[in-house]
Protein backbone atom coordinates (compact mmCIF):
# COMPACT_ATOMS: atom_id res chain seq x y z
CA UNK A 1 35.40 -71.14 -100.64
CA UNK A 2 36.51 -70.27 -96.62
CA UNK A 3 35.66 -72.86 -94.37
CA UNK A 4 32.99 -72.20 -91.76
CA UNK A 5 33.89 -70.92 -88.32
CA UNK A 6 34.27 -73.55 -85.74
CA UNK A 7 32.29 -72.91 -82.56
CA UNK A 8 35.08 -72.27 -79.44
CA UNK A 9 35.81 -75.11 -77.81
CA UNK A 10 34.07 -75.60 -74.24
CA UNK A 11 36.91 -76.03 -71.81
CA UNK A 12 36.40 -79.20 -69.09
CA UNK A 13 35.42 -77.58 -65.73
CA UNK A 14 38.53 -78.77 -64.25
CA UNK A 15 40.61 -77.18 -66.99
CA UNK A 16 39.23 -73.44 -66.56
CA UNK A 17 41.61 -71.20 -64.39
CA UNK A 18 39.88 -69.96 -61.16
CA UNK A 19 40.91 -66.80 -59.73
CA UNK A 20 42.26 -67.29 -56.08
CA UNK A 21 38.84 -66.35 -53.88
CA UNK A 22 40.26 -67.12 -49.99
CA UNK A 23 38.86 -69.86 -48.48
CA UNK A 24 37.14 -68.48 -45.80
CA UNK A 25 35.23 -66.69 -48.72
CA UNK A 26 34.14 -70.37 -50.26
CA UNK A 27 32.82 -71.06 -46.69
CA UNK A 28 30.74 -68.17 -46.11
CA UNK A 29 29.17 -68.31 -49.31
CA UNK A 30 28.12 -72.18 -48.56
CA UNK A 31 26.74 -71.08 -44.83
CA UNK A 32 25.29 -68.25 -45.90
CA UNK A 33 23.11 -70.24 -48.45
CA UNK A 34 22.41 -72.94 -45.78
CA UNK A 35 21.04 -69.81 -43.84
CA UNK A 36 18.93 -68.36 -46.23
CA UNK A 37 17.08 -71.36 -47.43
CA UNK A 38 16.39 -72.14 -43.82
CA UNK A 39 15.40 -68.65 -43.21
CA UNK A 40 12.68 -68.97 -46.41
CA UNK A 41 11.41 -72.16 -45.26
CA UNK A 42 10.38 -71.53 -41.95
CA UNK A 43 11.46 -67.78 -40.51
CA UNK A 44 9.50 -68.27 -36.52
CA UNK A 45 10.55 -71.74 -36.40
CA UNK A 46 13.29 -73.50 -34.54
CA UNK A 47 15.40 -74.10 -38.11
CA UNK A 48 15.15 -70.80 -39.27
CA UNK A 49 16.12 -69.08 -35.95
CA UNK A 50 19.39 -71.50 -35.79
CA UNK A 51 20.38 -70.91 -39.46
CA UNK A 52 20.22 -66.79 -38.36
CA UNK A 53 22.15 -67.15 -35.19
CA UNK A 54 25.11 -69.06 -36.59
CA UNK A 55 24.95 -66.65 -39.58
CA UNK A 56 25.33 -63.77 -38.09
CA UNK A 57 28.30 -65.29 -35.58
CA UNK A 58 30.27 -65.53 -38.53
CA UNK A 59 33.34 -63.08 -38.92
CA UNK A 60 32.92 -60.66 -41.64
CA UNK A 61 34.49 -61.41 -45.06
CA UNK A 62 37.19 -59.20 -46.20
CA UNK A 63 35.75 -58.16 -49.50
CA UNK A 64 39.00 -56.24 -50.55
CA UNK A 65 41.20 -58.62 -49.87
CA UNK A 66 39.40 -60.72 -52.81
CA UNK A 67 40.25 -60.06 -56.61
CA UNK A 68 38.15 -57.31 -57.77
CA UNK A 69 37.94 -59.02 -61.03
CA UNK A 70 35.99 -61.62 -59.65
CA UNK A 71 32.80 -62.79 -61.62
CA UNK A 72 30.04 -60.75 -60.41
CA UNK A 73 27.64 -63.90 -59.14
CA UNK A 74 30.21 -64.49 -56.82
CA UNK A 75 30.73 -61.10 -55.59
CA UNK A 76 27.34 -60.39 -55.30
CA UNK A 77 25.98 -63.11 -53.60
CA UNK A 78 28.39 -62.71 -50.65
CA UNK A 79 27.20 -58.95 -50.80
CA UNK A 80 23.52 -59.22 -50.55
CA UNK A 81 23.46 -62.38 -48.07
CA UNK A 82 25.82 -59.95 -45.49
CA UNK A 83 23.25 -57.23 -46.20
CA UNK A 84 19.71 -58.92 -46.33
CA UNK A 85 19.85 -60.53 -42.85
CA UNK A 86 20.93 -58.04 -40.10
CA UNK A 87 22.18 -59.20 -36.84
CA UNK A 88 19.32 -60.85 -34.28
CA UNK A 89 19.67 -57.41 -32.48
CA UNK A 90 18.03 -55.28 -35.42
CA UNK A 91 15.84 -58.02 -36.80
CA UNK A 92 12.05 -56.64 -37.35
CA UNK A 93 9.74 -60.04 -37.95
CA UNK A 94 6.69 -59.58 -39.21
CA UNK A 95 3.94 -60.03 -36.39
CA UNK A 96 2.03 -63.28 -35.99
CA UNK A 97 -1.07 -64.27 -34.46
CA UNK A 98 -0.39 -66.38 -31.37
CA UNK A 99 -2.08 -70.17 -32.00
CA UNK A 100 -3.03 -71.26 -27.88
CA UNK A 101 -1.54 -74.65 -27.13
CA UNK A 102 -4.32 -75.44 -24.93
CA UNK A 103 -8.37 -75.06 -25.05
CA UNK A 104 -10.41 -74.51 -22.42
CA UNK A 105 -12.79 -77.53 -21.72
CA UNK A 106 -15.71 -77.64 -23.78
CA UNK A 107 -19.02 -78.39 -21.70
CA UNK A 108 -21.38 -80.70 -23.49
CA UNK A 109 -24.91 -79.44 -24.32
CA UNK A 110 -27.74 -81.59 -22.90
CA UNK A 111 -30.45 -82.06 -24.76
CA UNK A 112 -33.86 -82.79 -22.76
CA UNK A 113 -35.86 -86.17 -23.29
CA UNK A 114 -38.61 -84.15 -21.85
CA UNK A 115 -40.55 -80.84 -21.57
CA UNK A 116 -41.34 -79.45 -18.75
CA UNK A 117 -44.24 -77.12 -19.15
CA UNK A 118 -44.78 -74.06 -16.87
CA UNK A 119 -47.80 -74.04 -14.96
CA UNK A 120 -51.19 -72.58 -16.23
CA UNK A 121 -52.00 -69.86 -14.06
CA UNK A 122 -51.23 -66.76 -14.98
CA UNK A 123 -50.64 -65.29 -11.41
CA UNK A 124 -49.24 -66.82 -8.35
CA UNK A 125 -51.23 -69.54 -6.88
CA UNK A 126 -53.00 -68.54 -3.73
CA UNK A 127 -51.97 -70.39 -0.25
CA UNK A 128 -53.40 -74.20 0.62
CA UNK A 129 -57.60 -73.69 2.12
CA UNK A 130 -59.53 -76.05 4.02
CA UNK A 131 -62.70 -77.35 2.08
CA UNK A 132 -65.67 -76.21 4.64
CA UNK A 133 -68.55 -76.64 1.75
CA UNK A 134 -69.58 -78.38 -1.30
CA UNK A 135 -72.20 -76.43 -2.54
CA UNK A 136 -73.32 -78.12 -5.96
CA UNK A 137 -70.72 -79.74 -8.72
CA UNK A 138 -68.76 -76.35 -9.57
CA UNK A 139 -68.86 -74.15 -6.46
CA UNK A 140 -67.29 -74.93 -3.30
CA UNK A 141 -66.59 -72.84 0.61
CA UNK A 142 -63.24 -72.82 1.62
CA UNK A 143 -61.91 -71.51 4.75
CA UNK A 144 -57.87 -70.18 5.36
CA UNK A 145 -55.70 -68.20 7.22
CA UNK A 146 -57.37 -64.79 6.27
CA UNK A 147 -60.89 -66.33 6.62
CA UNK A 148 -63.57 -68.20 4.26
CA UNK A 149 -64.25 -68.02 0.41
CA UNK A 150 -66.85 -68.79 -1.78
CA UNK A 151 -64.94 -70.37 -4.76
CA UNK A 152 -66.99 -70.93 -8.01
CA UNK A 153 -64.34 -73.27 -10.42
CA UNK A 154 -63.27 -71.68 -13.15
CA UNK A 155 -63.57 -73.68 -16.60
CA UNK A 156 -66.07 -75.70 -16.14
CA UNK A 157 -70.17 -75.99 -15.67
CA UNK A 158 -72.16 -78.65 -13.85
CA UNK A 159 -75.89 -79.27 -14.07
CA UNK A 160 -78.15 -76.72 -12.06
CA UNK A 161 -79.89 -78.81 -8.92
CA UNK A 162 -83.00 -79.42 -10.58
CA UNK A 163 -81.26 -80.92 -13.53
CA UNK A 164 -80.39 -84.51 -14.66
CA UNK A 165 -76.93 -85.32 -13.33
CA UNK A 166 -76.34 -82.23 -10.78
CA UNK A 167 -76.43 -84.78 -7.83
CA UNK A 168 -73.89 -86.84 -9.73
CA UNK A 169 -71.59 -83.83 -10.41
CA UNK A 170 -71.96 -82.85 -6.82
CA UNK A 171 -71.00 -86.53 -5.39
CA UNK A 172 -67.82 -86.65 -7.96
CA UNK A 173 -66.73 -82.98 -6.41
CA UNK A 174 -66.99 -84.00 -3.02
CA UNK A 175 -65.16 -87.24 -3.30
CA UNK A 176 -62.34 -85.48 -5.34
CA UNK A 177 -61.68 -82.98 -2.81
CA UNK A 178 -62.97 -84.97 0.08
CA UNK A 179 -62.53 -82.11 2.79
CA UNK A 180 -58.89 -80.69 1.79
CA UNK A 181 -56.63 -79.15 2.17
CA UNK A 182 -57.12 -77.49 -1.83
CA UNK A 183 -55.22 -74.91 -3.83
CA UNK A 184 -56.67 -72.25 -5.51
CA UNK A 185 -54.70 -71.14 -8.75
CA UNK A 186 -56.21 -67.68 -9.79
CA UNK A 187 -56.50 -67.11 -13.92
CA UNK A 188 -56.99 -63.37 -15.15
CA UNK A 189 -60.07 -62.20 -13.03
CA UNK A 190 -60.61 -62.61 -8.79
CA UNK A 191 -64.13 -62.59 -8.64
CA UNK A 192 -67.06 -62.64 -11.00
CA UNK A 193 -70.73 -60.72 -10.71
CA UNK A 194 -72.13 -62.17 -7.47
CA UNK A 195 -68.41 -62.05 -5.30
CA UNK A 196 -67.23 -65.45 -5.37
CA UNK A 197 -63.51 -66.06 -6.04
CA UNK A 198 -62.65 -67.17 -9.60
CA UNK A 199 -60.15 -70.15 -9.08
CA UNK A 200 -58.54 -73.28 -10.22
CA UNK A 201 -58.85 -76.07 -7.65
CA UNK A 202 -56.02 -78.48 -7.41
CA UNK A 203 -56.12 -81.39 -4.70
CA UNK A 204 -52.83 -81.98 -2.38
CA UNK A 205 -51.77 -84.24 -4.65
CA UNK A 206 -51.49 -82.25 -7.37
CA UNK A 207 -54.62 -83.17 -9.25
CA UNK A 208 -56.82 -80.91 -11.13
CA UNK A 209 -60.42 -81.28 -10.06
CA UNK A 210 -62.33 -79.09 -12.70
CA UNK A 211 -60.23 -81.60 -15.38
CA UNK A 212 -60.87 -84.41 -13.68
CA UNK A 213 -64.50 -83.89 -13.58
CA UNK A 214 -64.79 -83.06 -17.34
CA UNK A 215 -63.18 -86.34 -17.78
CA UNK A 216 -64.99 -87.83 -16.46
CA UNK A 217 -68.17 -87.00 -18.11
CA UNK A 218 -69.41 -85.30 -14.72
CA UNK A 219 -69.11 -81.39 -15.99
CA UNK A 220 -68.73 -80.01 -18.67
CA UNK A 221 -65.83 -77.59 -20.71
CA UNK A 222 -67.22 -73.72 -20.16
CA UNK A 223 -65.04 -71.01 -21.55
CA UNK A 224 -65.37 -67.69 -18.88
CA UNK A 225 -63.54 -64.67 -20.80
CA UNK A 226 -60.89 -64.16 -20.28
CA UNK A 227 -60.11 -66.78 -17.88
CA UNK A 228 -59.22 -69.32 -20.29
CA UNK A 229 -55.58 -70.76 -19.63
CA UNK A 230 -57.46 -74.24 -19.19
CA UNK A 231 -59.78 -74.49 -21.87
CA UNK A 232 -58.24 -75.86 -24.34
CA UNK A 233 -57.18 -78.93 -22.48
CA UNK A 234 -60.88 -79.04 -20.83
CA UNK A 235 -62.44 -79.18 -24.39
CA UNK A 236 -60.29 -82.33 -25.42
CA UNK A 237 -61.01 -83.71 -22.45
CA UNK A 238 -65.04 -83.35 -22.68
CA UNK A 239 -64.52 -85.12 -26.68
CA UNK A 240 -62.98 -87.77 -25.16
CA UNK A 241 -65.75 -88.39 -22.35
CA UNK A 242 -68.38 -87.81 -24.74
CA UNK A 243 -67.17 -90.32 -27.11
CA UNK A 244 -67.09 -92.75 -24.55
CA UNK A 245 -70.38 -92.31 -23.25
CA UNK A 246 -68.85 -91.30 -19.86
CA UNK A 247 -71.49 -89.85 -16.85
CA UNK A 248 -73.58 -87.55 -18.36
CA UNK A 249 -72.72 -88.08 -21.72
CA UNK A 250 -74.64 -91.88 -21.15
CA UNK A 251 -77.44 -92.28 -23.50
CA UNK A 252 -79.52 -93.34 -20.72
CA UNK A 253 -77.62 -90.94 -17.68
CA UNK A 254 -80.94 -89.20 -16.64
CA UNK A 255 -83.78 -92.28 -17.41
CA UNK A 256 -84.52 -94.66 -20.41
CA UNK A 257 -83.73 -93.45 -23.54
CA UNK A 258 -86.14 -92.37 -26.23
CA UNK A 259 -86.06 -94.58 -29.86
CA UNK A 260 -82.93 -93.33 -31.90
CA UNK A 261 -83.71 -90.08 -33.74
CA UNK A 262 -81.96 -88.02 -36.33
CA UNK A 263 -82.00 -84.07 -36.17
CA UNK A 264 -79.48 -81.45 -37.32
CA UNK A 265 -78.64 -78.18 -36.04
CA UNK A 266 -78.19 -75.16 -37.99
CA UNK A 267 -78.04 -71.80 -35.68
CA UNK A 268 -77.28 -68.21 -36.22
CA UNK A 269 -75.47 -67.09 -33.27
CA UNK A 270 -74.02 -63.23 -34.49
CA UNK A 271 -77.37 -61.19 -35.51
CA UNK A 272 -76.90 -58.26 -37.81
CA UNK A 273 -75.66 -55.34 -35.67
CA UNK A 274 -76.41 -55.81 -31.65
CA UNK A 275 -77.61 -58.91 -31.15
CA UNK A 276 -79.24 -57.76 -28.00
CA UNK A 277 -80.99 -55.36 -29.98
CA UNK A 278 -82.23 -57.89 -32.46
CA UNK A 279 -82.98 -60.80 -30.70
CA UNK A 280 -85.05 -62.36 -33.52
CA UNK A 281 -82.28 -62.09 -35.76
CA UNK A 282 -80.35 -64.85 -33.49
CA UNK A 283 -82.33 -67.77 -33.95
CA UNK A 284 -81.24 -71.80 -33.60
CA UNK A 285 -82.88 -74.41 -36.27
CA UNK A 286 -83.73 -77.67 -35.70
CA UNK A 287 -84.77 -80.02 -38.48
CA UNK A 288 -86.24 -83.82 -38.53
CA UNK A 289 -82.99 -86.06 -40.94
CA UNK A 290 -84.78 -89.14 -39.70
CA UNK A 291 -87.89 -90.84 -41.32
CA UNK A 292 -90.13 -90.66 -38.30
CA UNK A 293 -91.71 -88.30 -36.85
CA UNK A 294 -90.62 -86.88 -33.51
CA UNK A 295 -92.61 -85.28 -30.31
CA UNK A 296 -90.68 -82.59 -29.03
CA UNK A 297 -93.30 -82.02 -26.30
CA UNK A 298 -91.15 -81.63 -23.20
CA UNK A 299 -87.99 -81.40 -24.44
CA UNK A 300 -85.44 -78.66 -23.99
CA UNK A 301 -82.77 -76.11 -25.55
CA UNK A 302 -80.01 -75.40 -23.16
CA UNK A 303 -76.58 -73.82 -23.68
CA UNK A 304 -73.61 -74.21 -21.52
CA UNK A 305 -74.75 -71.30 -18.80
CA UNK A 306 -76.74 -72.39 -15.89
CA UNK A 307 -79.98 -70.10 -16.95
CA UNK A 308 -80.23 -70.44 -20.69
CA UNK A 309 -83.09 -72.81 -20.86
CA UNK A 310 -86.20 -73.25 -23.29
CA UNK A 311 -89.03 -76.39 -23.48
CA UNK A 312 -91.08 -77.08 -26.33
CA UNK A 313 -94.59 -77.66 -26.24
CA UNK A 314 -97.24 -79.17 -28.08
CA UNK A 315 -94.77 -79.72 -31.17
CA UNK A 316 -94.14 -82.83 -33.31
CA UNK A 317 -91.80 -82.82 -36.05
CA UNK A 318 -92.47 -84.83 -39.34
CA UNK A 319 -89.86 -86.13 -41.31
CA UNK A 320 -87.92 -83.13 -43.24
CA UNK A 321 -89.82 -80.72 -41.59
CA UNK A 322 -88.18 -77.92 -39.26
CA UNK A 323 -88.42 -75.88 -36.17
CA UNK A 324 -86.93 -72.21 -35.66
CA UNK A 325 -86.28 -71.50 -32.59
CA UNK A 326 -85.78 -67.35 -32.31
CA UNK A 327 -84.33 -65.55 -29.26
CA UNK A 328 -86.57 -62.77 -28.55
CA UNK A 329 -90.73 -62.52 -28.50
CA UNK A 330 -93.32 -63.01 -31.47
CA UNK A 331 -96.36 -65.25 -31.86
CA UNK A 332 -95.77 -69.63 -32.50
CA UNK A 333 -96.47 -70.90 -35.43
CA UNK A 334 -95.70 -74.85 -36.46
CA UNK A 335 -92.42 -74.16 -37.62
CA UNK A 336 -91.32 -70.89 -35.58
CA UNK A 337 -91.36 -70.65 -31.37
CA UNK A 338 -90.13 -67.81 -29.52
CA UNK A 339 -88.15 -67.89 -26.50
CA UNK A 340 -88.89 -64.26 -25.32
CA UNK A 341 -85.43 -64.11 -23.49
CA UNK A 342 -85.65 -60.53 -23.14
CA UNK A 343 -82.92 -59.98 -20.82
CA UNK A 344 -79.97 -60.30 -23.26
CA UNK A 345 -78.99 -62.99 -26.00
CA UNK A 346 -78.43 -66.24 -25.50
CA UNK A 347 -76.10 -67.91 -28.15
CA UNK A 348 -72.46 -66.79 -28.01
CA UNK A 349 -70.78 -64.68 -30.91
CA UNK A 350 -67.60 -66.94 -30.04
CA UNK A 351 -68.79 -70.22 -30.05
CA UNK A 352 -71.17 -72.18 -27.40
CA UNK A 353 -72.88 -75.72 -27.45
CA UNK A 354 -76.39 -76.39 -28.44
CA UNK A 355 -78.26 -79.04 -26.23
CA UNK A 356 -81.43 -80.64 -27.23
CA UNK A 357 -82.06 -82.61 -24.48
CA UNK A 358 -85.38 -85.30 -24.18
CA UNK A 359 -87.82 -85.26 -21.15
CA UNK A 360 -85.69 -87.28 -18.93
CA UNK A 361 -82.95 -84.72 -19.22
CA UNK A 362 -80.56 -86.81 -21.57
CA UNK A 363 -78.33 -85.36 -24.39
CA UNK A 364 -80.11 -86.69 -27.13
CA UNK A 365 -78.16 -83.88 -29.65
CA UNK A 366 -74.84 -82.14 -28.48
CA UNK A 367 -74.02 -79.73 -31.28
CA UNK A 368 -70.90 -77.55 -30.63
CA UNK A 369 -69.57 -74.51 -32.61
């Protein structure tokens, strides 16, 4: 039976014959793979650039003066390094986006503790007048360099002269403005129906007199389409003075009170089609909540115009019972009255305020809608 072959024997390292490479040949082979791996590992940077110069300052190998015989690693490394990185004059790099070095400064945003809110009018405000005039509580005559106006305040109502509290209104107007100088702050419209300028009054010192006065309980909030940049703040100024009882809004402002009552308000303000041409169909209801009865001789319906007013007569209200109050003409009865306003409606599509007010003048019910 043969023996098995034996594997050749491995021969140390330092046994094998080497064929004679020069020197010089050894030595470019070791730069050249310093080069390259510096080359790979950073090709724009300072090592990379370095390992290339000295590279290609090297003196060309003699290839043929090296046995041909050679193993082919060796041959073929010194080859393709001499051929894959061309002299610094023929280089091509790939292009690169520049990164800046510096930043320009970066300005802080500020973020305001405060609003500052542009001013209401919606046009520019007229120049400062002299205050010639207090007429009643909302109208004033002012004179300036172009000559007098007649300026009727814009936002705001006071009582008519024969009225409960129109002396009041007209002592708080005077004292606010107390002769000038005043600014007048136009809204949407100059003048209204009888000529007299349409304005916001402010005071030298800034203050707002129509918002002062509705503060304090001396006039009261009146929206005049379309001048209405105001209103809104007007109205939650009139709640406030109302809740407090302030100037007219007292339960005794115009004379002793009458006993504590109770009576709700139910009112039909939009009739069915025109309400001018069906006045009847706008009507306002008033009905007795309490458990006594009530004598609504002499007491009156107002709304927030200066002209809008209606007394009862000869009418007392039991408990649960009510009263219907219609715009236009027809023939009392115990629970209907007719206030014949021929002229036009009264009650607002857009919302009003429904007074009830007792003999004295007083705001014994305040209903707002």
């Amino acid at each position: 039976m043969p023996l098995p072959e034996r594997p050749p024997a491995r021969v140390p390292l330092w046994k094998r014959r080497w064929r004679r490479v020069p020197f010089w040949a050894w030595a470019g082979i070791v730069v050249t793979g310093v080069g390259v791996v510096g080359a790979q590992a950073d090709g724009n940077g300072p090592g990379g650039g370095a390992a290339v110069a000295d590279l290609t300052s090297l003196p060309a190998p003699d290839v043929s003066a090296a046995d041909t015989s050679a193993p082919a690693a060796q041959s073929s490394t010194t080859v393709v390094v001499r051929t894959a990185i061309p002299s610094t004059s023929t280089m091509s790099t790939p292009p690169t986006t520049a990164v800046p070095t510096t930043f320009p400064p970066v300005i802080p945003t500020v973020i305001p503790t405060s609003v500052v809110v542009a001013p209401i009018a919606t046009v520019p405000v007229d120049s400062v007048w002299t205050v010639t005039a207090v007429t009643d509580g909302d109208t004033i005559d002012v004179a300036g360099p172009d000559g007098g106006l007649t300026v009727r305040l814009i936002g705001i109502n006071t009582p008519e002269r024969d009225e409960c509290w129109a002396d009041e209104a007209t002592a708080a107007l005077s004292a606010l403005i107390a002769g000038g100088p005043v600014t007048l702050v136009r809204d949407a419209s100059d003048t209204d129906q009888y000529g007299r300028a349409l304005r916001y009054v402010e005071t030298a010192g800034g203050v707002d007199v129509g918002a002062a006065l509705v503060g304090s309980g001396d006039a009261i909030s009146r929206r005049y389409e379309p001048d209405t940049a105001r209103s809104d703040r007007y109205d939650v100024l009139q709640g406030q003075a109302s809740e407090a009882g302030l100037g007219q809004w007292a339960a005794d402002a115009c004379g002793a009170p009458v006993a504590s009552v109770s009576i709700t308000v139910e009112i039909r303000a939009d009739a069915a089609g025109d309400d001018n041409d069906n006045l009847n169909d706008e009507w306002v209801r008033f009905t007795n909540a309490g458990i006594a009865a009530i004598d609504l001789d002499g007491w009156v319906v107002a709304d927030e115009s200066a002209s809008h007013r209606y007394g009862f007569a000869d009418l007392v209200l039991d408990p649960g019972r009510s009263v219907t109050l219609h715009t236009g003409c027809g023939s009392d009865t115990v629970d209907t009255r007719y206030w014949c306003n021929t002229g036009s409606a009264v009650w607002n599509n857009s919302g009003d305020t429904v007074f009830l007010r007792d003999p004295s003048g007083n705001n014994v019910v305040v209903h707002r809608y």
